[in-house]
N, C-alpha and C. Protein backbone atom coordinates (compact mmCIF):
# COMPACT_ATOMS: atom_id res chain seq x y z
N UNK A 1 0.84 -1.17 0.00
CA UNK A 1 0.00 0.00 0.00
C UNK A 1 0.88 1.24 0.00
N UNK A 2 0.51 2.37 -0.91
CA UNK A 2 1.25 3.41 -0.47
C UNK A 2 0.52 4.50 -0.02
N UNK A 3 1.12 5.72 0.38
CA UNK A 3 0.77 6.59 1.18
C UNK A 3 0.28 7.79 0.31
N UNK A 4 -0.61 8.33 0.36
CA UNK A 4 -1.01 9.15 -0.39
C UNK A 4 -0.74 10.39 0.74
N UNK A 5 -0.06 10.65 1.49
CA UNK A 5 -0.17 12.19 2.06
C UNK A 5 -0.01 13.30 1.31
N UNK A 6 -0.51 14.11 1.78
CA UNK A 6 -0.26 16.02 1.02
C UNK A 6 0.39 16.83 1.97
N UNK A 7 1.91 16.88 1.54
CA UNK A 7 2.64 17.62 2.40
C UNK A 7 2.46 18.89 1.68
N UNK A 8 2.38 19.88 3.21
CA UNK A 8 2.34 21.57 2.19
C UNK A 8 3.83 22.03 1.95
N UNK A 9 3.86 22.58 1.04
CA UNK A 9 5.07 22.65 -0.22
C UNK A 9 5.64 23.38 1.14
N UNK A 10 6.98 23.79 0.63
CA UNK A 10 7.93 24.54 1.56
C UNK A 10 7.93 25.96 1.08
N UNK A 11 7.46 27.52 2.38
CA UNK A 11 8.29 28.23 2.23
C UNK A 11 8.61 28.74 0.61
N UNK A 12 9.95 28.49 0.82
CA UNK A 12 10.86 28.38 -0.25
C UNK A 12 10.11 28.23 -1.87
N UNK A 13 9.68 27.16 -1.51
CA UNK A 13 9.30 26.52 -2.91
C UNK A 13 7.81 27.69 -3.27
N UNK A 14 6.99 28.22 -2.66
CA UNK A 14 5.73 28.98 -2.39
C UNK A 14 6.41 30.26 -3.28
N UNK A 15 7.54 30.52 -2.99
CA UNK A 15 7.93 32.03 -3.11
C UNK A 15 8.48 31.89 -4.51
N UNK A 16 9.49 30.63 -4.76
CA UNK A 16 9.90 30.75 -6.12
C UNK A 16 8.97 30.91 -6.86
N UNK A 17 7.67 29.77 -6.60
CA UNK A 17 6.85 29.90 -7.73
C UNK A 17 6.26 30.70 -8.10
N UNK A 18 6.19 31.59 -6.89
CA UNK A 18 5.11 33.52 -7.14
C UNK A 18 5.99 34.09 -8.21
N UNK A 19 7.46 33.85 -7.84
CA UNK A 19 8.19 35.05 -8.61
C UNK A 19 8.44 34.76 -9.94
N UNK A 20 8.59 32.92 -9.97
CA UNK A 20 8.60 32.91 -11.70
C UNK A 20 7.07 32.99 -12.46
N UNK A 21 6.06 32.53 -11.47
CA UNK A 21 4.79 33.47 -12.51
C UNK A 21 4.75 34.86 -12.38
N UNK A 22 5.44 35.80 -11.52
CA UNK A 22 5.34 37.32 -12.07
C UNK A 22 5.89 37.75 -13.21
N UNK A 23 7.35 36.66 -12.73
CA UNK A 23 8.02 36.92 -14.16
C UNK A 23 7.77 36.86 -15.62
N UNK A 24 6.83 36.04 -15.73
CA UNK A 24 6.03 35.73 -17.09
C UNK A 24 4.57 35.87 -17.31
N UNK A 25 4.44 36.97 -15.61
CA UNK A 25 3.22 38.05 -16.32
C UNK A 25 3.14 38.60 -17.64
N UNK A 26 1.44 38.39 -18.16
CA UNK A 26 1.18 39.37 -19.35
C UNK A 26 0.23 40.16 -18.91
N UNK A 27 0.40 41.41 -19.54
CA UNK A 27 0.18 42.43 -18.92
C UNK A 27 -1.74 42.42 -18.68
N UNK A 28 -2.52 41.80 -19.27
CA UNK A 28 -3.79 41.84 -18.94
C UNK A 28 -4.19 40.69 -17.82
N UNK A 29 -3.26 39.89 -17.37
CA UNK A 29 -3.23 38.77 -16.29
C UNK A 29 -3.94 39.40 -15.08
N UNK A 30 -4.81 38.51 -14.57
CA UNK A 30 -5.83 39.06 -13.44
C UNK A 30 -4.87 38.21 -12.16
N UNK A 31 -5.03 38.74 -10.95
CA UNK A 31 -4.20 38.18 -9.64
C UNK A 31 -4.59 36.61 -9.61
N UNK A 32 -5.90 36.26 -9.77
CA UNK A 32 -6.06 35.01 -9.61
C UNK A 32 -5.36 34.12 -10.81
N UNK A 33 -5.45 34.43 -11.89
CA UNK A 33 -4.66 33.65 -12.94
C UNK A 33 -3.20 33.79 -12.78
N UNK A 34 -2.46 34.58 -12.44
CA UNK A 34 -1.38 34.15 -11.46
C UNK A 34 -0.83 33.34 -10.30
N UNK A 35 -2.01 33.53 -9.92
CA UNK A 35 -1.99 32.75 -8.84
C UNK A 35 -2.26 31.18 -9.01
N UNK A 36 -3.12 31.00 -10.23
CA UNK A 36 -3.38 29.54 -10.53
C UNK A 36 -1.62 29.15 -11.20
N UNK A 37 -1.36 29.72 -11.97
CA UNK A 37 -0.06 29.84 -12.41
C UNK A 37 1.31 29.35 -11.78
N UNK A 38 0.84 30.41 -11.42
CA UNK A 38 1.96 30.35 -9.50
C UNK A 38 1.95 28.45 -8.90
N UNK A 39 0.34 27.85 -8.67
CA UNK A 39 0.59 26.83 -8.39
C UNK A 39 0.47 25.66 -9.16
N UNK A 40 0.46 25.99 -10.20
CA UNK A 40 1.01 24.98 -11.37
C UNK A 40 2.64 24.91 -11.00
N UNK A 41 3.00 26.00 -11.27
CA UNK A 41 4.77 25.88 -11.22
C UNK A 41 4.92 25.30 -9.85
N UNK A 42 4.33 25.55 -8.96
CA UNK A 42 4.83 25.21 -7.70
C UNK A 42 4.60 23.53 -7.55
N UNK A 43 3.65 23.04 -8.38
CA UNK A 43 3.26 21.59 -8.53
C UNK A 43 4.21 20.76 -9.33
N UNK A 44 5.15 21.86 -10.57
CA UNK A 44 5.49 21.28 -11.33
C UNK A 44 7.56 21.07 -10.37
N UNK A 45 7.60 22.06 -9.72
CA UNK A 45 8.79 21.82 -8.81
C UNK A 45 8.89 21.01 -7.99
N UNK A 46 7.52 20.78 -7.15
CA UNK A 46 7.44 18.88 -6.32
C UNK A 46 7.70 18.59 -7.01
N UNK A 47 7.20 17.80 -7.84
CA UNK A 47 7.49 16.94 -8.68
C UNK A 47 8.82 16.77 -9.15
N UNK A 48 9.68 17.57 -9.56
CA UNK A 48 10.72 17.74 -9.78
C UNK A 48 11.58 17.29 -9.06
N UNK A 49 11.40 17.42 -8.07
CA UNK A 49 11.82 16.94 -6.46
C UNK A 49 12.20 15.92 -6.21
N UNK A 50 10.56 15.22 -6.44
CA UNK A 50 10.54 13.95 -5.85
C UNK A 50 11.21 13.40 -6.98
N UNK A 51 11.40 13.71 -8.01
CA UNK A 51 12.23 12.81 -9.25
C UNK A 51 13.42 12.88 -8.61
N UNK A 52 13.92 14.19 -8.53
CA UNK A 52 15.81 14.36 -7.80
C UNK A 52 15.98 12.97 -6.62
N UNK A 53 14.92 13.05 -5.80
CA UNK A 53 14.92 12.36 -4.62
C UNK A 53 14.72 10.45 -4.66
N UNK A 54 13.92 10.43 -5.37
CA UNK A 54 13.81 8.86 -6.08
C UNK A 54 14.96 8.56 -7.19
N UNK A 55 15.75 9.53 -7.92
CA UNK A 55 17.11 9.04 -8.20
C UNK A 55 17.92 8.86 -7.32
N UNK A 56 18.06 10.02 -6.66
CA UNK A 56 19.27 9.69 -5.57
C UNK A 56 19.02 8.64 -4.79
N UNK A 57 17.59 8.56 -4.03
CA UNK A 57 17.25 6.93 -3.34
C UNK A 57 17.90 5.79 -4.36
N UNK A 58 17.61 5.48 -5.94
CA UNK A 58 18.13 4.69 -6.73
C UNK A 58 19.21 4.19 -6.94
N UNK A 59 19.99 5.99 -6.72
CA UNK A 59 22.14 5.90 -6.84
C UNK A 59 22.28 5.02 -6.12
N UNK A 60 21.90 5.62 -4.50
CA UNK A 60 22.37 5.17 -3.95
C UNK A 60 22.34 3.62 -3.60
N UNK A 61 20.88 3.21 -3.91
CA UNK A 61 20.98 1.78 -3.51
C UNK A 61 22.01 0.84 -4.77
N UNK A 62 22.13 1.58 -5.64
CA UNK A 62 23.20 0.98 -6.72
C UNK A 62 24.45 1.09 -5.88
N UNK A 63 24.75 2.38 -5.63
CA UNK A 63 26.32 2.02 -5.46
C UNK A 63 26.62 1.00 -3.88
N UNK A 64 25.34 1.19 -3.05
CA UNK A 64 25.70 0.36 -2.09
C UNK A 64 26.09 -1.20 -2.59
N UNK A 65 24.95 -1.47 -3.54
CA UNK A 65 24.95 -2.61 -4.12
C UNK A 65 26.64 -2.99 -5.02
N UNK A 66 27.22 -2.43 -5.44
CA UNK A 66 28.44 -1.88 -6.01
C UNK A 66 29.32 -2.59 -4.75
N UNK A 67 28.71 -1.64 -3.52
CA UNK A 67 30.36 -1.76 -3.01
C UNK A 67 30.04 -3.22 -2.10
N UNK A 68 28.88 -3.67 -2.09
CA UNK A 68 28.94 -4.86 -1.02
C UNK A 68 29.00 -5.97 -2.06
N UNK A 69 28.81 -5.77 -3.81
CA UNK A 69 29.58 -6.80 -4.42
C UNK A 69 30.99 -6.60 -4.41
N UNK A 70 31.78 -6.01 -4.56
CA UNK A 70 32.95 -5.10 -4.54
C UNK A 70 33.71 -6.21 -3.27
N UNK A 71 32.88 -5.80 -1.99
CA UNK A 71 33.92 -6.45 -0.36
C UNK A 71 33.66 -8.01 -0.65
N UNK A 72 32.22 -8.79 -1.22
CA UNK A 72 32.55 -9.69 -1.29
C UNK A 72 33.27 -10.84 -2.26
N UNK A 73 33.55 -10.12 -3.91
CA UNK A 73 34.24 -10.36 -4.66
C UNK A 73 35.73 -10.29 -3.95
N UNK A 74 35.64 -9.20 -3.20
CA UNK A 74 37.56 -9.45 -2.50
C UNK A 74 37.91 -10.31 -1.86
N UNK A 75 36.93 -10.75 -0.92
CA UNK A 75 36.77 -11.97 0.17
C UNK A 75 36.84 -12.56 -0.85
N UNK A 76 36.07 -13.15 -1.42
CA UNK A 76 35.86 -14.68 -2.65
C UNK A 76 37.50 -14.82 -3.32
N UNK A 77 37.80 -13.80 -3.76
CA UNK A 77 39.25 -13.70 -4.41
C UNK A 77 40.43 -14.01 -3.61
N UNK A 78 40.15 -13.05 -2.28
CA UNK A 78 41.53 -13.56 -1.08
C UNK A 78 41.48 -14.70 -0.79
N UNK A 79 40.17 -15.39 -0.96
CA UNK A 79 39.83 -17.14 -0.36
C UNK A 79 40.03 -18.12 -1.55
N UNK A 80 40.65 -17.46 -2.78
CA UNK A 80 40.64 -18.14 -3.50
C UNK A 80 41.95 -18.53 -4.16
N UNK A 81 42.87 -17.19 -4.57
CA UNK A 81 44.51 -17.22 -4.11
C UNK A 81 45.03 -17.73 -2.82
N UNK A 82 44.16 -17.92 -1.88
CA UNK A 82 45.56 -18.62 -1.26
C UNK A 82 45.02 -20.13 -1.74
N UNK A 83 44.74 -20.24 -2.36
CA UNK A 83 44.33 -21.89 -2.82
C UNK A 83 45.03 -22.29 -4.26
N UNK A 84 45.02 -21.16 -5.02
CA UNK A 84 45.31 -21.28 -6.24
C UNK A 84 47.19 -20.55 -6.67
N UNK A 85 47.68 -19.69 -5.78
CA UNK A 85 49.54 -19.02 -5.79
C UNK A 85 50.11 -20.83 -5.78
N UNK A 86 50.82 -20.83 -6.61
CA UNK A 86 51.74 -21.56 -6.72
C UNK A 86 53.28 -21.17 -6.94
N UNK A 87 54.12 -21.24 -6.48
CA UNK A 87 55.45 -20.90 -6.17
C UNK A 87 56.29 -21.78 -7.12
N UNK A 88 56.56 -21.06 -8.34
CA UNK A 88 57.37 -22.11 -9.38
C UNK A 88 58.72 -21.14 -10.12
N UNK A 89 59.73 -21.29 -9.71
CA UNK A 89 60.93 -20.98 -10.32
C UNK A 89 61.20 -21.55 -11.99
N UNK A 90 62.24 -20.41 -11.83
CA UNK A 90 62.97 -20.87 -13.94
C UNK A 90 63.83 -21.84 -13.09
N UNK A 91 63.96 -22.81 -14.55
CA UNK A 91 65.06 -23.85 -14.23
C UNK A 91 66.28 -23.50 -14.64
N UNK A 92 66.56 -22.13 -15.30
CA UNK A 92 67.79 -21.51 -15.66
C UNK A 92 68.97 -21.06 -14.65
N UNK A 93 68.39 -20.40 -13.69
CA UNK A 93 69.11 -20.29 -12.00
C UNK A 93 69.47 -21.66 -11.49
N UNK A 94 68.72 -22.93 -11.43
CA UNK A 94 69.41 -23.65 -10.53
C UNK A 94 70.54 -24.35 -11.92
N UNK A 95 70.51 -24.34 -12.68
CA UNK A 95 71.02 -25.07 -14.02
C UNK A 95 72.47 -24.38 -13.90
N UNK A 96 72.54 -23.19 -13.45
CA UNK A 96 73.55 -22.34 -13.70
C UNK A 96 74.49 -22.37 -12.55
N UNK A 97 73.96 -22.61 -11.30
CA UNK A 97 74.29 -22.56 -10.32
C UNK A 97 74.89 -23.92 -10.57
N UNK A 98 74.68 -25.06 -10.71
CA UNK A 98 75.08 -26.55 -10.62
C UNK A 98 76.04 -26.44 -11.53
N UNK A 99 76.16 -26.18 -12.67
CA UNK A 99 76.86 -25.83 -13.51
C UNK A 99 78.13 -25.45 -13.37
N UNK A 100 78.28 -24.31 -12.40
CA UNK A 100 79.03 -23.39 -11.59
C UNK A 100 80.00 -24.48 -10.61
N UNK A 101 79.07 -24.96 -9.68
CA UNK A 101 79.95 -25.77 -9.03
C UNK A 101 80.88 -26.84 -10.20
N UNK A 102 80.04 -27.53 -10.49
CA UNK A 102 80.96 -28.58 -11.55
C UNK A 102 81.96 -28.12 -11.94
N UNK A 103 82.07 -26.70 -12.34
CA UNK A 103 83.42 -26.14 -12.59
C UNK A 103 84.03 -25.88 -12.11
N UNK A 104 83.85 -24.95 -10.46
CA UNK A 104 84.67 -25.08 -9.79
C UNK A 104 85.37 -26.38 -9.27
N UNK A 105 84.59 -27.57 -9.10
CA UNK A 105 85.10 -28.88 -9.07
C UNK A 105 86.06 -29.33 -9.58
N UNK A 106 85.37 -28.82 -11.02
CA UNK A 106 86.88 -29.90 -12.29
C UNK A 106 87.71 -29.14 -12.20
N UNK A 107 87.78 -27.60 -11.94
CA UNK A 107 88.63 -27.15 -11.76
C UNK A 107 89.37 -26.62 -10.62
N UNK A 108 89.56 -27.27 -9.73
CA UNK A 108 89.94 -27.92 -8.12
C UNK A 108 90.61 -28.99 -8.40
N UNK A 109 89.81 -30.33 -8.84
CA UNK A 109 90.73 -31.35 -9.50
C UNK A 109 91.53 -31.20 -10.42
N UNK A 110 91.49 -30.55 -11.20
CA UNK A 110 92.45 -30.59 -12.32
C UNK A 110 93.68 -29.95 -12.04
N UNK A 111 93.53 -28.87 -11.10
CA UNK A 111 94.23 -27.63 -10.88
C UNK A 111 95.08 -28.30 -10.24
N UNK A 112 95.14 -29.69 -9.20
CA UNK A 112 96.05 -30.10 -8.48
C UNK A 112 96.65 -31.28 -8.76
């Protein structure tokens, strides 16, 4: 179910709307047709509103949604490297190194 309340506009919002229907008074305009005027615009700025306000409600539940896939993709990933790092060397270093000795060897033996 939703709520049908009628909040009275703000202040604020009352005054803009007087001044942008003065502003686009024509000159035979009677006070009351301004005034209907007046709260057209002032109807048409809720509205406006509540659009600003039901996006931002929207952003935001996106980016929350964002960042709590975000923490648990990191978890899933940290739980998943340490399962999957494997520790594998070139065989060129130890090849070279063995290599190395043998020579110093033969050439230890030979030398004496």
């Amino acid at each position: 179910m939703t709520k049908n309340t009628y909040q009275k506009p703000s202040p604020q919002t009352q005054e803009d709307a007087l001044r942008i229907a003065k502003g686009i008074q024509r000159p035979a305009q009677t006070k009351e047709q301004t005034k209907l005027i007046a709260q057209g615009i002032q109807k048409g700025i809720e509205i406006y509103k509540k659009q600003q306000k039901e996006k931002a409600r929207e952003l935001n539940k996106k980016l929350k949604k964002v960042a709590n896939q975000k923490t648990s993709s990191v978890e899933s990933d940290e739980h998943e490297l340490e399962h999957i790092i494997v520790y594998r060397q070139h065989w060129l270093p130890w090849a070279l190194l063995v290599l190395s000795w043998v020579g110093i060897g033969v050439g230890y033996f030979v030398g004496f």
